[in-house]
Protein backbone atom coordinates (compact mmCIF):
# COMPACT_ATOMS: atom_id res chain seq x y z
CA UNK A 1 188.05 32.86 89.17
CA UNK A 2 186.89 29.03 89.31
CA UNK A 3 185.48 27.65 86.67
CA UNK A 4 181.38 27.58 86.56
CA UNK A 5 179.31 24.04 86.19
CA UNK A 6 177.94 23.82 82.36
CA UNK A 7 174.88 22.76 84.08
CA UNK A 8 174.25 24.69 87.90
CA UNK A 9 176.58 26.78 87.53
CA UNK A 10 178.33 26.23 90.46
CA UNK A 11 182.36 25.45 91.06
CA UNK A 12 183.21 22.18 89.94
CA UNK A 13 185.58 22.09 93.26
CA UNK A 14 182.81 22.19 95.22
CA UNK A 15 180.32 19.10 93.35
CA UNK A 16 183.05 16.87 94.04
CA UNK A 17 183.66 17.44 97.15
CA UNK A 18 180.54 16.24 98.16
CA UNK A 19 180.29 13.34 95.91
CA UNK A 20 183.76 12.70 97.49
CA UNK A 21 181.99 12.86 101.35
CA UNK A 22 179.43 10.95 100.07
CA UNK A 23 181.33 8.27 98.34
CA UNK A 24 183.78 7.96 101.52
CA UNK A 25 180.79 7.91 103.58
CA UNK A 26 179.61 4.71 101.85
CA UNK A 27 183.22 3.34 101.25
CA UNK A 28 183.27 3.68 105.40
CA UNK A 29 180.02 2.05 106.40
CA UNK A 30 180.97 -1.09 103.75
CA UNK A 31 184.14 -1.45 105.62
CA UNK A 32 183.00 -1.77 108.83
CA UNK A 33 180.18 -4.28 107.71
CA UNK A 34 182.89 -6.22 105.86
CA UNK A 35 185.07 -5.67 108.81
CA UNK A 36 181.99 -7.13 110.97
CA UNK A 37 181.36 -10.08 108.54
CA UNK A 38 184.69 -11.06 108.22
CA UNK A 39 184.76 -10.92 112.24
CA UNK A 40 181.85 -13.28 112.53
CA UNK A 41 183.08 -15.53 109.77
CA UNK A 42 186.27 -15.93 111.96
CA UNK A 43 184.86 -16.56 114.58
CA UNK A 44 182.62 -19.44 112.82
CA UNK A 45 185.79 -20.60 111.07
CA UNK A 46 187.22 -20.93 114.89
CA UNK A 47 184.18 -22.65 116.19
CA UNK A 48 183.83 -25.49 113.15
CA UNK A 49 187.84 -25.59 113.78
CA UNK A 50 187.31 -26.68 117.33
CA UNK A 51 184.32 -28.52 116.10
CA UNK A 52 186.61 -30.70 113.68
CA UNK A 53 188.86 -30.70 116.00
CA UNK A 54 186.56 -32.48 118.50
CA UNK A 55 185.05 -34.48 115.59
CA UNK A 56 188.30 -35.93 114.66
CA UNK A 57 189.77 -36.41 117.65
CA UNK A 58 186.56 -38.76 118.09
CA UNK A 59 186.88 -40.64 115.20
CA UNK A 60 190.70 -41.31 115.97
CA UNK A 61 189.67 -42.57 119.29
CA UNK A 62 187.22 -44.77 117.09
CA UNK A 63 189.50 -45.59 115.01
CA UNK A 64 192.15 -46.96 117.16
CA UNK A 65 189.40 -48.32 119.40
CA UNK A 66 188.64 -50.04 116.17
CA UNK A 67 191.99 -50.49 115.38
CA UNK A 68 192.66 -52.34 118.42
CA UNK A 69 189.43 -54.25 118.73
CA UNK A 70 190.83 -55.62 115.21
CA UNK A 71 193.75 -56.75 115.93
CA UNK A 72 192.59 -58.75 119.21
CA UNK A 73 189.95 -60.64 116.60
CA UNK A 74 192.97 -61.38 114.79
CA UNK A 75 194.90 -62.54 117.52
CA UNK A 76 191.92 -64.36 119.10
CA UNK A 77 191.29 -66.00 115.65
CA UNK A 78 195.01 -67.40 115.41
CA UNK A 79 195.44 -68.29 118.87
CA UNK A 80 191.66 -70.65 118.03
CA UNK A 81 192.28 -74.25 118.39
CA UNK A 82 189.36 -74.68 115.88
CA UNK A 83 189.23 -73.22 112.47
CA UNK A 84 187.49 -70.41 111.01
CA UNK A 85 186.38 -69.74 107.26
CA UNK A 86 184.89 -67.47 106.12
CA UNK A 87 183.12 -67.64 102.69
CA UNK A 88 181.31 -64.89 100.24
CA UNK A 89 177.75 -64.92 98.71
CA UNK A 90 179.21 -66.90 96.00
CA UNK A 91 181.12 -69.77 97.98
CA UNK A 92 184.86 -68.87 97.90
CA UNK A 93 186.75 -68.49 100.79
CA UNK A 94 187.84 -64.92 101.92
CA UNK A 95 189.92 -65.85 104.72
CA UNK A 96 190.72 -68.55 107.38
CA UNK A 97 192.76 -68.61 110.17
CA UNK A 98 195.55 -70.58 110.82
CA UNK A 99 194.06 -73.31 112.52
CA UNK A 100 191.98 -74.00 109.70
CA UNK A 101 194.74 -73.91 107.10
CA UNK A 102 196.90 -76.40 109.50
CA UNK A 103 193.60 -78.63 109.48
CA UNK A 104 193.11 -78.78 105.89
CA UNK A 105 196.49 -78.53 105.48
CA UNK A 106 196.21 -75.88 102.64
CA UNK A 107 195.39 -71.83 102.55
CA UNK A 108 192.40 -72.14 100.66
CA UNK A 109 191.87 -68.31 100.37
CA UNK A 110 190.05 -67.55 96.55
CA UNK A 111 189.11 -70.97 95.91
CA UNK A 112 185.81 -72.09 95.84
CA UNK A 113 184.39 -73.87 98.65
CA UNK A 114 181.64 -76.10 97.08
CA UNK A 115 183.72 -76.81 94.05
CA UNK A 116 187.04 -77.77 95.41
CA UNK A 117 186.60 -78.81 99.38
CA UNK A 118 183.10 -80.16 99.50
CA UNK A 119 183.87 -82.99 96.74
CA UNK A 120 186.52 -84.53 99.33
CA UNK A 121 184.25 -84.50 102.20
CA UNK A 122 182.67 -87.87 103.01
CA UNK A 123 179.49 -88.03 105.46
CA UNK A 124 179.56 -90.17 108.11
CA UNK A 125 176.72 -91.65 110.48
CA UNK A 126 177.28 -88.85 112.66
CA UNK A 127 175.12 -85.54 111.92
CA UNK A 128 177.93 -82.45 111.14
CA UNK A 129 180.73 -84.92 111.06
CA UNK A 130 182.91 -85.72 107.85
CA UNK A 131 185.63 -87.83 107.18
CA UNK A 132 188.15 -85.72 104.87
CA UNK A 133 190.98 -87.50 102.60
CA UNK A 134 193.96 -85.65 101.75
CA UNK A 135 197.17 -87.39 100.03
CA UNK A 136 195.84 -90.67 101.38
CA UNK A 137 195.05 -89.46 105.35
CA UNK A 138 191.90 -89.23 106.75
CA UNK A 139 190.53 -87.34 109.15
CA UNK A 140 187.49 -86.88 110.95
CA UNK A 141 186.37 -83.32 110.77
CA UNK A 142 182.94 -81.66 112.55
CA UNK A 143 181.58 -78.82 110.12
CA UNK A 144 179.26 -76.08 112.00
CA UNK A 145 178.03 -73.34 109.04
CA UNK A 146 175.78 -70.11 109.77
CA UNK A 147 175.21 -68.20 107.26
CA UNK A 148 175.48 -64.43 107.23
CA UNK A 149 172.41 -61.82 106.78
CA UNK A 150 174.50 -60.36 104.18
CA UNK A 151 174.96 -63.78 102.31
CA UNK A 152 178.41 -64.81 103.48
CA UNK A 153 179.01 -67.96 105.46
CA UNK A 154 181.66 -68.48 108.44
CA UNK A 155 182.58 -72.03 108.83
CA UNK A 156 183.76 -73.33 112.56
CA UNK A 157 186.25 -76.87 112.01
CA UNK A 158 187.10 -78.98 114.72
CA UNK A 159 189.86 -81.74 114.44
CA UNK A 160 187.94 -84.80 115.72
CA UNK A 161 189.85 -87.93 114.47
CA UNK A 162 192.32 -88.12 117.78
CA UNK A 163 189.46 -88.05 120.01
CA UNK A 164 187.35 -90.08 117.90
CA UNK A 165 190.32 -92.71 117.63
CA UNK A 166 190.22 -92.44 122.07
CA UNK A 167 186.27 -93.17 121.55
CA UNK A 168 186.95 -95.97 119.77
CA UNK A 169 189.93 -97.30 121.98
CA UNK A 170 187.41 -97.00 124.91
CA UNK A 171 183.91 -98.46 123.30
CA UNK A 172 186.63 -101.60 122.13
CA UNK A 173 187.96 -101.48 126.17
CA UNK A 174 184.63 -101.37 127.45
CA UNK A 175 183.24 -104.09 125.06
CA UNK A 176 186.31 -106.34 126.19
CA UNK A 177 185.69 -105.94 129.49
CA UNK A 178 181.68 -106.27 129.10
CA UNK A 179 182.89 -109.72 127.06
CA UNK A 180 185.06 -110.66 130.45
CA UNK A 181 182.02 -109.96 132.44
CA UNK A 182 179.66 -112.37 130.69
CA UNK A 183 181.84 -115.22 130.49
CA UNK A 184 182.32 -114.97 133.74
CA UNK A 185 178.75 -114.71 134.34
CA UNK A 186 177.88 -117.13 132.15
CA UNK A 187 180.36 -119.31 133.49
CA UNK A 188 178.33 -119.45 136.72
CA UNK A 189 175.54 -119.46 135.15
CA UNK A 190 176.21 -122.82 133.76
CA UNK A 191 177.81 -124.42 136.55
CA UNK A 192 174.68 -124.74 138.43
CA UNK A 193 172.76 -126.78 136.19
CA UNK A 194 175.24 -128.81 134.59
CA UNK A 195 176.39 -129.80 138.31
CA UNK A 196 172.58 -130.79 138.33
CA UNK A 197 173.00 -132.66 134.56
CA UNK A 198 176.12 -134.68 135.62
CA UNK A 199 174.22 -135.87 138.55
CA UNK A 200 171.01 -137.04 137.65
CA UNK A 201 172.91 -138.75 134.63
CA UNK A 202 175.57 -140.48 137.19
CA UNK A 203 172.32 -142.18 138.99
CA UNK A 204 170.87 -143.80 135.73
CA UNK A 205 174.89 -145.57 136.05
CA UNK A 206 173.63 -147.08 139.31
CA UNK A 207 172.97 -150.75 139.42
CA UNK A 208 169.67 -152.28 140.22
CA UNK A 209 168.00 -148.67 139.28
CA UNK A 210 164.24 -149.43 138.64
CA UNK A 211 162.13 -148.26 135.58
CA UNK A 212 160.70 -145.50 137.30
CA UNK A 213 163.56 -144.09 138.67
CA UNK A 214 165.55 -144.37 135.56
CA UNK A 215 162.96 -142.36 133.49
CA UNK A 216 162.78 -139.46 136.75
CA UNK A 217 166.88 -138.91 136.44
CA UNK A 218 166.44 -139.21 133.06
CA UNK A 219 163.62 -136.30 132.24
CA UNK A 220 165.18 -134.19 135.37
CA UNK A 221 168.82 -134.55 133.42
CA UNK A 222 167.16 -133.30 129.95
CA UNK A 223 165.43 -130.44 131.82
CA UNK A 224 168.96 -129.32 133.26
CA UNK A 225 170.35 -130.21 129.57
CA UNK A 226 167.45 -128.02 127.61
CA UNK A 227 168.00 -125.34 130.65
CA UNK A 228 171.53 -124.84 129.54
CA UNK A 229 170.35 -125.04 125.62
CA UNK A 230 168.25 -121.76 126.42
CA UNK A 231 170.82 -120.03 128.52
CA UNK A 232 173.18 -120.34 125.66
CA UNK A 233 170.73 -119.12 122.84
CA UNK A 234 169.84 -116.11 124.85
CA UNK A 235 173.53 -115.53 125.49
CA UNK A 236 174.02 -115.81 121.74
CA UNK A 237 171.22 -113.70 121.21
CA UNK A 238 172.70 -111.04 123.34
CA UNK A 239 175.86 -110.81 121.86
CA UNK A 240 174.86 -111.23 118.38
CA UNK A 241 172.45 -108.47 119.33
CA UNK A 242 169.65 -106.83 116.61
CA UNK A 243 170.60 -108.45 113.03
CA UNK A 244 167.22 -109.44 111.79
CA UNK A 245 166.03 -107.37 108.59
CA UNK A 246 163.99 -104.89 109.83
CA UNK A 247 159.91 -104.61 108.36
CA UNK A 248 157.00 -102.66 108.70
CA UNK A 249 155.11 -103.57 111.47
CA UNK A 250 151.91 -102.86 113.01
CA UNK A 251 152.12 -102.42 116.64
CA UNK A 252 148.78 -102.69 117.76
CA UNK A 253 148.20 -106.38 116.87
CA UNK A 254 151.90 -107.08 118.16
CA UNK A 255 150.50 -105.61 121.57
CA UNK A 256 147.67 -108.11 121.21
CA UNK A 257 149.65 -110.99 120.08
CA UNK A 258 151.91 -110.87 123.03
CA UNK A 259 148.97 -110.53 125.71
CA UNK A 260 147.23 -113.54 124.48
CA UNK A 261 150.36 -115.68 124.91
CA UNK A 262 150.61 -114.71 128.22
CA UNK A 263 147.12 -114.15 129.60
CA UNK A 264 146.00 -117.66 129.48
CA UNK A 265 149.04 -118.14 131.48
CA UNK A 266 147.36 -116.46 134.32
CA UNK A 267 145.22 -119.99 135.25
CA UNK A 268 142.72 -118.93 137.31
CA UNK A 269 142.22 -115.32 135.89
CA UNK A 270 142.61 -114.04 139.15
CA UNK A 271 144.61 -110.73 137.69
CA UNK A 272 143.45 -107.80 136.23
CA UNK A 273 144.22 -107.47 132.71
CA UNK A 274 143.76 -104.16 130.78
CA UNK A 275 144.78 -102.93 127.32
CA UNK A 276 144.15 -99.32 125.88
CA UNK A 277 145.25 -98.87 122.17
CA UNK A 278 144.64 -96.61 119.68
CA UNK A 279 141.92 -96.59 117.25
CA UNK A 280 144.26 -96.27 114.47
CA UNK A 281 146.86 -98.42 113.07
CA UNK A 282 150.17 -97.64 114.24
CA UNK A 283 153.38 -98.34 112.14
CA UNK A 284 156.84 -98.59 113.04
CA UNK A 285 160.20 -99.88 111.98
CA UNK A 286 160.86 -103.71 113.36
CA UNK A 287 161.17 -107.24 113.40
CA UNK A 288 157.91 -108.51 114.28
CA UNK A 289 158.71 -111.94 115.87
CA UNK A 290 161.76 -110.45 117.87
CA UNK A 291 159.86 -107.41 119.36
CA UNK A 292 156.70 -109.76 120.43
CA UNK A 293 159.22 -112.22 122.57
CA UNK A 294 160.41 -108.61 123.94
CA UNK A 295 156.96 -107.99 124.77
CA UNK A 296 155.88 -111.08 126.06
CA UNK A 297 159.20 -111.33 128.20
CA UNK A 298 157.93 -108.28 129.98
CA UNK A 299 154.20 -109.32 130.83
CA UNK A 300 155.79 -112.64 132.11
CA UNK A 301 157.69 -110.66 134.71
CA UNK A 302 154.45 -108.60 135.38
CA UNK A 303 152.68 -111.71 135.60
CA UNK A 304 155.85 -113.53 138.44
CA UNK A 305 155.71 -109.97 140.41
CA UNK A 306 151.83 -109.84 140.77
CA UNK A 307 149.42 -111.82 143.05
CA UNK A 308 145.87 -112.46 142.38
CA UNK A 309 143.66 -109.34 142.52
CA UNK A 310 146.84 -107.48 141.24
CA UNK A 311 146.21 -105.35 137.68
CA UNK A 312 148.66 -105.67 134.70
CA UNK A 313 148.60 -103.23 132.04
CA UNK A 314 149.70 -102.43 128.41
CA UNK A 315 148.81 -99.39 126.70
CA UNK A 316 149.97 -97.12 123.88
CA UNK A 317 149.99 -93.20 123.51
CA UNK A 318 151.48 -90.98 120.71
CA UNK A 319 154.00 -89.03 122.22
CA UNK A 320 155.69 -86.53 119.45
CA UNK A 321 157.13 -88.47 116.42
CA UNK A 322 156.78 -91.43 118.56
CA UNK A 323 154.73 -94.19 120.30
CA UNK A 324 154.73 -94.67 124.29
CA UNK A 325 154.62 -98.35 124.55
CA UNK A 326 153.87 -99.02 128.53
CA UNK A 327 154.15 -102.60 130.29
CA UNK A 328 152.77 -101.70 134.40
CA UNK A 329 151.65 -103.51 137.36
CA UNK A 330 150.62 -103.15 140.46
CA UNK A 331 152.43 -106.00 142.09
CA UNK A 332 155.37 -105.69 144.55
CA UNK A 333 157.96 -103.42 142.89
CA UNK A 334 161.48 -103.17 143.48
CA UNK A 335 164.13 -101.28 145.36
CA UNK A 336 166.52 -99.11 143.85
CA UNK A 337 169.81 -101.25 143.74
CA UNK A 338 167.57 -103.57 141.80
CA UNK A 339 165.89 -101.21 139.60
CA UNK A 340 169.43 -99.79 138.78
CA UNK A 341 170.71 -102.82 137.62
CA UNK A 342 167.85 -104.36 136.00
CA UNK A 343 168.88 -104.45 132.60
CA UNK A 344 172.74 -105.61 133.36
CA UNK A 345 173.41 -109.38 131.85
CA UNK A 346 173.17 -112.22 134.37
CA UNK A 347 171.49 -110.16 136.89
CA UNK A 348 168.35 -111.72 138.12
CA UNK A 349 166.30 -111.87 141.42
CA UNK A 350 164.99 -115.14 140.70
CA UNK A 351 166.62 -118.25 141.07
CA UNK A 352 165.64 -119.72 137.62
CA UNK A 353 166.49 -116.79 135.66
CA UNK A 354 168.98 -116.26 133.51
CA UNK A 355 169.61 -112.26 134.02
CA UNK A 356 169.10 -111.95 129.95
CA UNK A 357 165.96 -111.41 129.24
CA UNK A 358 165.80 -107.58 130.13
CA UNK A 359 169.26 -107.02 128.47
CA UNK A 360 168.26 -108.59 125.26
CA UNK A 361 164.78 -106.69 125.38
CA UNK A 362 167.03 -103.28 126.04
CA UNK A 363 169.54 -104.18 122.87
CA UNK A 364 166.42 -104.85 120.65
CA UNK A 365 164.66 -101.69 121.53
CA UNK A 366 168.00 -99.26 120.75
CA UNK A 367 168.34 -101.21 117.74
CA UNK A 368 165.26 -99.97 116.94
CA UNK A 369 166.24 -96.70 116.92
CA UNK A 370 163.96 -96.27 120.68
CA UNK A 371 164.70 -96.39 124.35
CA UNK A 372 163.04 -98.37 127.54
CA UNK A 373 163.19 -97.23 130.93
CA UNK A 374 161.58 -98.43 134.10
CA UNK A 375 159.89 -97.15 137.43
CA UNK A 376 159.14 -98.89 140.02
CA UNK A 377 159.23 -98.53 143.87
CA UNK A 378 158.85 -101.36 146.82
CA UNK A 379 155.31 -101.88 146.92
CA UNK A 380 154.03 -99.79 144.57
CA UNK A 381 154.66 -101.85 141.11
CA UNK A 382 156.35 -101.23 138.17
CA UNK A 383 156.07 -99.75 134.87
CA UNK A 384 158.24 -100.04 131.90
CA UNK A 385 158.18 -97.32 128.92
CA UNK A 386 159.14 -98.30 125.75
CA UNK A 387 159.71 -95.14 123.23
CA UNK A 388 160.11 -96.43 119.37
CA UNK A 389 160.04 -93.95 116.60
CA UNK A 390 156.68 -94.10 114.23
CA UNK A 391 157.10 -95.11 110.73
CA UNK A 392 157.42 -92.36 108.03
């Protein structure tokens, strides 16, 4: 017989049996949900696979996007004819291309910048353009820095001292030939009156040549003789150009000063004369004595282009960090071809001029630091602007 239970007293054969069921029952159902899990956890490991796939196939497109993009920069930078440096926050140089260390004629990479470079870099009158001296050469160099949100600095070098020499070749060409122009000019500038000079002063040689006659050849020889004087001052003048040491001056009474010397020249007062200035004083950089003749050298050709009942104006305006000097009238204008050439030496409409005056008053003024233009049409007058920087 089987053995009874110490507690039911049923067969032990039987108790386990069930507990067995039971127990494989449980074992069964915690299979299949681990059999379920592990199901979905492949199939989650199969999607982030494809996922990471995808994800890294797009950042090794980046990559060699990036990759690529890089290596153009690089080739871009050493194929530059101008040269690239590029600087940290604190001033040394990271890297430059090759153009820059052909330049400088050094790889400069680690040193610093401010401490080593900027010490041999000379300014010149040029804004952005240094001269740079380097085991006894020189060269002119043009600096362009932009600095970096992130502190760093990339510095752009351009090689300017062939071109520069050029410049210089061609200002030198163009002064010679300039030079060639005026002598010629003056040349026939002087032939003319000292034709007249030699003339008048062969009659006084003439026998029997009365008292009154004598003194006419005589004051009409000195007036060809003091002509010439002046045409070869203002020639001086003009090639000398704007030496005079330069002073503060106020323009406003320099405006007046000029008008009075010429007004009064105006006989009958048959012209309209009008001046508008400014309340306030008005400084500027100048040489007071040189920059009135300029002035009254202007209202003297106002005054020879106007008749009677025509108005001549000057008149000053503020105009930025500058004065608007204007010289105008109303009288009968020029053409074009004139007004193009009307500040050339030796050109002149009028048989006694000289063709100076408006070149010498156009050297002064850029000497200044300013610039004069002039518009005028047939008919309708003319008006000359003067620009001259104000006084700091």
């Amino acid at each position: 017989m089987a053995a009874l239970s110490a507690q039911t007293g049923k067969p032990d054969d039987k108790i386990d049996r069930a507990e067995l069921e039971q127990a494989f029952s449980l074992f069964t159902e915690a299979s299949r949900q681990l059999v379920e899990s592990y199901q979905e956890l492949e199939q989650k490991v199969s999607s982030l696979t494809d996922e990471l796939a995808v994800a890294n196939g797009a950042l090794r497109q980046q990559f060699e996007e990036k990759a690529a993009l890089s290596g153009r920069l690089e080739t871009l930078l050493a194929a530059l004819p101008g040269g690239v440096v590029e600087l940290d926050a604190d001033g040394h140089v990271v890297t430059l291309n090759p153009a820059a260390v052909q330049i400088l004629e050094r790889d400069l990479v680690g040193i610093d910048w401010q401490a080593e470079i900027e010490p041999e870099l000379q300014p010149t009158s040029v804004e952005g353009d240094w001269l740079y001296s380097l085991a006894g050469q020189e060269k002119r160099l043009s600096i362009v820095s932009n600095q970096l949100s992130s502190g760093e600095r990339i510095l752009l070098i351009h090689d300017l001292s062939e071109s520069w020499r050029l410049r210089l070749q061609l200002e030198q060409h163009k002064r010679l030939a300039e030079m060639g122009e005026m002598a010629a000019g003056l040349a026939h500038q002087l032939r003319t009156p000292l034709a007249t000079a030699l003339l008048y002063t062969a009659n006084l040689a003439k026998p029997g040549l009365g008292e009154a006659e004598r003194i006419k050849f005589g004051q009409k020889s000195l007036a060809r003789l003091r002509h010439l004087e002046t045409l070869i001052q203002n020639m001086l003048q003009f090639v000398r150009g704007q030496q005079a040491v330069l002073e503060a001056v106020e323009l406003c009474s320099v405006m007046e000063e000029a008008l009075q010397t010429v007004q009064p020249q105006d006989v009958a007062g048959e012209r309209h004369w009008q001046l508008d200035l400014p309340t306030q004083a008005v400084w500027i950089d100048a040489n007071r004595k040189e920059l009135t003749g300029a002035l009254i050298n202007l209202l003297e050709n106002a005054l020879q282009a106007t008749r009677p009942g025509d108005e001549i104006g000057l008149s000053l305006q503020a105009e930025g960090a500058s004065w608007r000097l204007q010289v105008r009238d109303s009288g009968c204008g020029m053409p074009d071809n004139v007004r193009e050439r009307l500040f050339e030496p030796f050109f002149t409409t009028r048989k006694e001029g000289t063709g100076l005056g408006l070149a010498i008053v156009r050297n002064l003024i850029t000497a200044y630091g300013g610039q004069i233009t002039v518009s005028s049409e047939p008919g309708q007058g003319a008006c000359f602007t003067i620009l001259l920087p104000a006084k700091e």
